[in-house]
Structure formats: structure tokens, C-alpha cells
PDB file of N, CA and C in Angstrom:
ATOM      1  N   UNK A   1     200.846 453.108 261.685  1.00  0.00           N
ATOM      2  CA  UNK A   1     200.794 452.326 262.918  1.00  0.00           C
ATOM      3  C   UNK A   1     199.508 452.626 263.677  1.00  0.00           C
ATOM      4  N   UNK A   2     199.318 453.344 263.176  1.00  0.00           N
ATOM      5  CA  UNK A   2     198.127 454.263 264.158  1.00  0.00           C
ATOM      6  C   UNK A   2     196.893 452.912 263.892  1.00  0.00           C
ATOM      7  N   UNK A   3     196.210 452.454 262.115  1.00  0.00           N
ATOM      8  CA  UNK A   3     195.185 451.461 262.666  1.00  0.00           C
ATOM      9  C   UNK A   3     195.612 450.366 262.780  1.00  0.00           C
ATOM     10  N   UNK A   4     197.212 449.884 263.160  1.00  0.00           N
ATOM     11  CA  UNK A   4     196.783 448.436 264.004  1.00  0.00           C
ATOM     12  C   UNK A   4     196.550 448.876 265.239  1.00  0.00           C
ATOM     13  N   UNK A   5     196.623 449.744 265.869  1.00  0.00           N
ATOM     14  CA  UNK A   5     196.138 450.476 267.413  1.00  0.00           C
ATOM     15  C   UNK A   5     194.842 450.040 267.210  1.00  0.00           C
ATOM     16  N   UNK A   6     194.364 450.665 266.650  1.00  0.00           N
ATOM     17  CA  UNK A   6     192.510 450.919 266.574  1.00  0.00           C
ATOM     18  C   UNK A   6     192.152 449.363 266.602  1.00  0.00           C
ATOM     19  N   UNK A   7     192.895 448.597 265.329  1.00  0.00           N
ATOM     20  CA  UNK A   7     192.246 447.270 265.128  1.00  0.00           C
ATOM     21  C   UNK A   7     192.717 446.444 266.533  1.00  0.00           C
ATOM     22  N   UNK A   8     193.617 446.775 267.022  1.00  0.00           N
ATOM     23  CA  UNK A   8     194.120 446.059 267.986  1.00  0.00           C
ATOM     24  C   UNK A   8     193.330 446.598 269.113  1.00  0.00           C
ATOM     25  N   UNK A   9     192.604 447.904 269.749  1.00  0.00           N
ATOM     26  CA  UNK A   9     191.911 448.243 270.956  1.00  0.00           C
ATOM     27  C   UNK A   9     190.291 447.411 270.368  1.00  0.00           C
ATOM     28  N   UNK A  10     190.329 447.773 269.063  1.00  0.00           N
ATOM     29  CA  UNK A  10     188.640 447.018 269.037  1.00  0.00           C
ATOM     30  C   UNK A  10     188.791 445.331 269.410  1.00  0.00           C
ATOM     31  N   UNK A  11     189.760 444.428 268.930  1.00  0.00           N
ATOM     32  CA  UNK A  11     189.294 443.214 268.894  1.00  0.00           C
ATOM     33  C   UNK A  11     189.516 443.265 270.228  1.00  0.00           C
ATOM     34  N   UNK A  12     190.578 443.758 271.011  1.00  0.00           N
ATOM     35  CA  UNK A  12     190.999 443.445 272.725  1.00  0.00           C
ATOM     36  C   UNK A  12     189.002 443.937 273.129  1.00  0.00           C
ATOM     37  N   UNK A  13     188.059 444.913 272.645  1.00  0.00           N
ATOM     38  CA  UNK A  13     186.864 444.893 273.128  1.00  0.00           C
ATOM     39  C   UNK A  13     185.997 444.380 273.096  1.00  0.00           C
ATOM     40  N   UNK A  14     185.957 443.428 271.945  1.00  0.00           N
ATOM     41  CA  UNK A  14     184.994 442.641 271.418  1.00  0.00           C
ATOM     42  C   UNK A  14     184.628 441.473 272.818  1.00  0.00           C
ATOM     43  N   UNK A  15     183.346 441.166 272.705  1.00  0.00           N
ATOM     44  CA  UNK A  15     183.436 440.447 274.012  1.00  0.00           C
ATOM     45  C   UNK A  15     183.005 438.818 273.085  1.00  0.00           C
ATOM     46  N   UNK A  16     183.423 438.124 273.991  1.00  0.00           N
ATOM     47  CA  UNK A  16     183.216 436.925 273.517  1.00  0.00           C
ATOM     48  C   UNK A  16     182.023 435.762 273.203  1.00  0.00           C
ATOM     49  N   UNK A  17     182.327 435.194 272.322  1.00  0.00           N
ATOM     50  CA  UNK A  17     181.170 434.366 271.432  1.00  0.00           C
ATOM     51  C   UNK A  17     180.967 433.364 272.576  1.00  0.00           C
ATOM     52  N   UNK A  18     178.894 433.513 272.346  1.00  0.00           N
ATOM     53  CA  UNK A  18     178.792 432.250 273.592  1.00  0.00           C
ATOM     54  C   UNK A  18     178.394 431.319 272.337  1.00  0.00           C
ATOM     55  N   UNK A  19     178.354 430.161 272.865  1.00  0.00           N
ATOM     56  CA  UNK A  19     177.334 429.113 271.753  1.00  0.00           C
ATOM     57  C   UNK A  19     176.228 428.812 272.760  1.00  0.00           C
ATOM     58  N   UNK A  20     175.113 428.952 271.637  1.00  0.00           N
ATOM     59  CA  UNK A  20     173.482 428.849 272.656  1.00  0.00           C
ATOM     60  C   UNK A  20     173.754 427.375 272.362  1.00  0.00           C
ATOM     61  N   UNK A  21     173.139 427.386 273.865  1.00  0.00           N
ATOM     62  CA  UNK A  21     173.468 425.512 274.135  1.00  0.00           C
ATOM     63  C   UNK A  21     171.944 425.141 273.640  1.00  0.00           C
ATOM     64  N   UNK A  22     171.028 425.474 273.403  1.00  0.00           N
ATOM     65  CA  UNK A  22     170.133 424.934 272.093  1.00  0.00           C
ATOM     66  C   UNK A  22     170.377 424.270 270.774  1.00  0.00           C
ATOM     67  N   UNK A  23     171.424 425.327 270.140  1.00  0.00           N
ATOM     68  CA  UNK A  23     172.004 424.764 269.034  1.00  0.00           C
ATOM     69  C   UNK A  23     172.587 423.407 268.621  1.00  0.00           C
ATOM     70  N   UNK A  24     174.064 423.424 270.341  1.00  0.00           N
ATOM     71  CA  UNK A  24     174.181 422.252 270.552  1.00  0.00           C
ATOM     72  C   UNK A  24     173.756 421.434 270.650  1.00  0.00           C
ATOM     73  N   UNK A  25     172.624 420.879 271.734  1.00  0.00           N
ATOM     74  CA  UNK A  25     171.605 420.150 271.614  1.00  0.00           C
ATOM     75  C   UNK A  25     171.073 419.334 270.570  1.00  0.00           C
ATOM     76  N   UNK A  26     171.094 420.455 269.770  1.00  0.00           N
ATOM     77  CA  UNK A  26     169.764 419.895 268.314  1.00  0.00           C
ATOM     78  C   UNK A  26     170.801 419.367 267.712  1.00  0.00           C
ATOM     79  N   UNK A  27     172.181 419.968 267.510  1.00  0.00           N
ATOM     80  CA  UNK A  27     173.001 419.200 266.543  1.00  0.00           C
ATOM     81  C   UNK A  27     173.335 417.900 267.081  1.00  0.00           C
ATOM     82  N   UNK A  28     173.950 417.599 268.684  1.00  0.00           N
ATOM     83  CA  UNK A  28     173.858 416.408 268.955  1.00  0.00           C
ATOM     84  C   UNK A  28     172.897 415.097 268.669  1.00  0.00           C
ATOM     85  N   UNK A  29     171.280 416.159 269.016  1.00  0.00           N
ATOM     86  CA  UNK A  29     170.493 414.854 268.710  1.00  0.00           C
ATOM     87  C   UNK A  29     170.241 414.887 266.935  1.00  0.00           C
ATOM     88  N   UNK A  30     170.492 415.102 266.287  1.00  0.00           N
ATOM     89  CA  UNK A  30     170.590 414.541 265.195  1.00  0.00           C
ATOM     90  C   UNK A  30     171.946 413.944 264.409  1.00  0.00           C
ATOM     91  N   UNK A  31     172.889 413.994 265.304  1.00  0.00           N
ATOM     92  CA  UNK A  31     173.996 412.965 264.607  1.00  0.00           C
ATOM     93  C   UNK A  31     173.663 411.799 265.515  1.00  0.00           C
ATOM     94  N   UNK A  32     172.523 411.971 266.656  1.00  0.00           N
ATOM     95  CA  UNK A  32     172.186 410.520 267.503  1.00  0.00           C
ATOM     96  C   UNK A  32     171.293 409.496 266.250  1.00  0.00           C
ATOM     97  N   UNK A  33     170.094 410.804 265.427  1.00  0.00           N
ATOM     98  CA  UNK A  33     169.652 410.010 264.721  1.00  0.00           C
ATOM     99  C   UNK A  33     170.177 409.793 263.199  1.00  0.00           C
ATOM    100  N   UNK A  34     171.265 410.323 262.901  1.00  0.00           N
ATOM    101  CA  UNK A  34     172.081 410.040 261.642  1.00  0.00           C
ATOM    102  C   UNK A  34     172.909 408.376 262.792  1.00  0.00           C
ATOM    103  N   UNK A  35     173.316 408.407 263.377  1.00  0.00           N
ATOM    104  CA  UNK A  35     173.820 406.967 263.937  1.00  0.00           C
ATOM    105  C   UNK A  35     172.928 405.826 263.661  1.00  0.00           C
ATOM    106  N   UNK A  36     171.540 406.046 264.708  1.00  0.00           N
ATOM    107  CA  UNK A  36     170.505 405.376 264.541  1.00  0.00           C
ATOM    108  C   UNK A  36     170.576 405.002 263.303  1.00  0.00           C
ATOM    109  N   UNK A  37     170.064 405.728 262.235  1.00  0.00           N
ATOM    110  CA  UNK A  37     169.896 405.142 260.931  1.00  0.00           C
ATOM    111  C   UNK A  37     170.818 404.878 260.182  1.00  0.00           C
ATOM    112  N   UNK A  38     172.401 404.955 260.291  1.00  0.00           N
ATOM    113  CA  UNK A  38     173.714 404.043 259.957  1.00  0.00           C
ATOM    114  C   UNK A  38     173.518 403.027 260.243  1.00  0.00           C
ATOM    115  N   UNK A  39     173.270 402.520 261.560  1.00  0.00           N
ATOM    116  CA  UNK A  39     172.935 401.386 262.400  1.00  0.00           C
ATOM    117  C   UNK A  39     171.994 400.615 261.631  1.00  0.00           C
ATOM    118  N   UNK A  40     170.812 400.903 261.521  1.00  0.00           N
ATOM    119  CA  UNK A  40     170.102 400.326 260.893  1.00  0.00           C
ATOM    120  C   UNK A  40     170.152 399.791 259.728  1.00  0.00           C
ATOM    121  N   UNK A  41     170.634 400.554 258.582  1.00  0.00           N
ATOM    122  CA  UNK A  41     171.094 400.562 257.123  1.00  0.00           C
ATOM    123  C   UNK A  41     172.230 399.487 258.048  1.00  0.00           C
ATOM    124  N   UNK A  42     172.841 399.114 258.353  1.00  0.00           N
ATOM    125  CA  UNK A  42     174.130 398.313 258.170  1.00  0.00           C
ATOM    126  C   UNK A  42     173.593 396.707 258.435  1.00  0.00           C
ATOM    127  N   UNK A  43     172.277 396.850 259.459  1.00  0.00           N
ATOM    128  CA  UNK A  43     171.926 395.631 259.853  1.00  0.00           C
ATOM    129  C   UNK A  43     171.148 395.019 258.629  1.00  0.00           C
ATOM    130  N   UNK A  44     170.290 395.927 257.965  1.00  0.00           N
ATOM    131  CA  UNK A  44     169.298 395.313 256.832  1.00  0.00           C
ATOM    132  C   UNK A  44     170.514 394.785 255.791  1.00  0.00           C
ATOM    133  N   UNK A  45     171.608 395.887 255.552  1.00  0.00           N
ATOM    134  CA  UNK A  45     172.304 395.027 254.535  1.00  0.00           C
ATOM    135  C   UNK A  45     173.127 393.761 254.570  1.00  0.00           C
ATOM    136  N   UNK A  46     173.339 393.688 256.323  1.00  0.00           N
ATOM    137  CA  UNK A  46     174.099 392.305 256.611  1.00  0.00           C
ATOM    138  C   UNK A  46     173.289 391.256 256.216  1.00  0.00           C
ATOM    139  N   UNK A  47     172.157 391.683 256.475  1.00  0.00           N
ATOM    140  CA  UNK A  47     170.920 390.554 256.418  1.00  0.00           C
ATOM    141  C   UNK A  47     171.051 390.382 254.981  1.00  0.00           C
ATOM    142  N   UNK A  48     170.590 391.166 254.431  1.00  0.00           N
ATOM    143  CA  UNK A  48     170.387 390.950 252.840  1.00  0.00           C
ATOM    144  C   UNK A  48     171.905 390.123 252.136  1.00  0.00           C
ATOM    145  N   UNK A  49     173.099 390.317 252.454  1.00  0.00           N
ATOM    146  CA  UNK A  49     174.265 389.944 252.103  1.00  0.00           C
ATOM    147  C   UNK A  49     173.842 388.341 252.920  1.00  0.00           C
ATOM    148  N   UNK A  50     173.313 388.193 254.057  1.00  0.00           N
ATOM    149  CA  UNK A  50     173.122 386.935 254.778  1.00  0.00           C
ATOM    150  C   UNK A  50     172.658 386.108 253.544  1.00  0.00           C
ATOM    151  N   UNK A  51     171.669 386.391 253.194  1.00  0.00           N
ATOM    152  CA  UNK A  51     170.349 385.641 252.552  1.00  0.00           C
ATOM    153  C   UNK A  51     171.212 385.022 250.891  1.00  0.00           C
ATOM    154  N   UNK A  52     171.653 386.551 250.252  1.00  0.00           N
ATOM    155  CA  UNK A  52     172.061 386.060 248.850  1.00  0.00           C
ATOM    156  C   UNK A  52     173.058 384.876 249.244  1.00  0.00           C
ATOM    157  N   UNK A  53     174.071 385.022 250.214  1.00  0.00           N
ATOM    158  CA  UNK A  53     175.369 384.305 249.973  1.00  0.00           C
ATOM    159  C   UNK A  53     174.419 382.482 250.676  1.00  0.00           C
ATOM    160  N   UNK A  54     173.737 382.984 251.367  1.00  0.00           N
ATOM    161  CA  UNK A  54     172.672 381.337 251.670  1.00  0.00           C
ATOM    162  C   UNK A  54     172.528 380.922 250.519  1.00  0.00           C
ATOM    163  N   UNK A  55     171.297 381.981 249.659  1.00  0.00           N
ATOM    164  CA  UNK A  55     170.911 381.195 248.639  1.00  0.00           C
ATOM    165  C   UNK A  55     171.442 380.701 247.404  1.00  0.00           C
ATOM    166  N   UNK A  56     172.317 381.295 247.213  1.00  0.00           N
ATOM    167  CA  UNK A  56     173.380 380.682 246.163  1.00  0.00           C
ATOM    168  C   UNK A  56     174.429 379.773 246.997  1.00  0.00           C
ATOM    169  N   UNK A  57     174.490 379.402 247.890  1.00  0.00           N
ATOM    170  CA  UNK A  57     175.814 378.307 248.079  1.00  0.00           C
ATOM    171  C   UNK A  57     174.695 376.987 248.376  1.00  0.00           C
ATOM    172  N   UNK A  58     172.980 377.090 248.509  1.00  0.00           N
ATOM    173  CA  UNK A  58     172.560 375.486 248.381  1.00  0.00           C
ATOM    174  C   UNK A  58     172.355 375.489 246.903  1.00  0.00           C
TER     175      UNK A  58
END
């Protein structure tokens, strides 16, 4: 019983995890530009799906 004491006084000491709001940041702005370029990729292929289904139905 004695080291769940120990394990139990160390984690009660451990002090707590910050997250550097840098990190955050950077990860936000790059799922802004993983969007961006979903976005984009979706418009070129509408277009391209535009054009074939034009040119084969004259």
C-alpha cells in the first residue's frame, strides 16, 4: 500500500499542463488553410464536372 501513497502524493504534486497558446494558433491557422484549399479543390472540380456534363449533352 505504501506505493500507491507515493504514486498518489506525486500525481496530487504534479502541477498542471498549460498549452502554449502559440501552438494553438499555428494549428488553427492551418486547418484555416487546409479549408481554404478544400474550398478551392471543390470549386475547380464543380467546374470541371460543369463543363464535361455541357459538353457531352450538345
Amino acid at each position: 500500500m505504501k506505493n500507491f501513497e507515493d504514486i498518489k502524493s506525486q500525481w496530487e504534486n504534479l502541477a498542471d499542463i498549460q498549452i502554449p497558446k502559440e501552438g494553438t494558433e499555428e494549428i488553427i491557422k492551418k486547418a484555416n488553410q487546409l479549408k481554404k484549399g478544400q474550398k478551392i479543390t471543390s470549386i475547380v472540380l464543380g467546374v470541371t464536372v460543369g463543363v464535361l456534363v455541357f459538353s457531352f449533352s450538345t
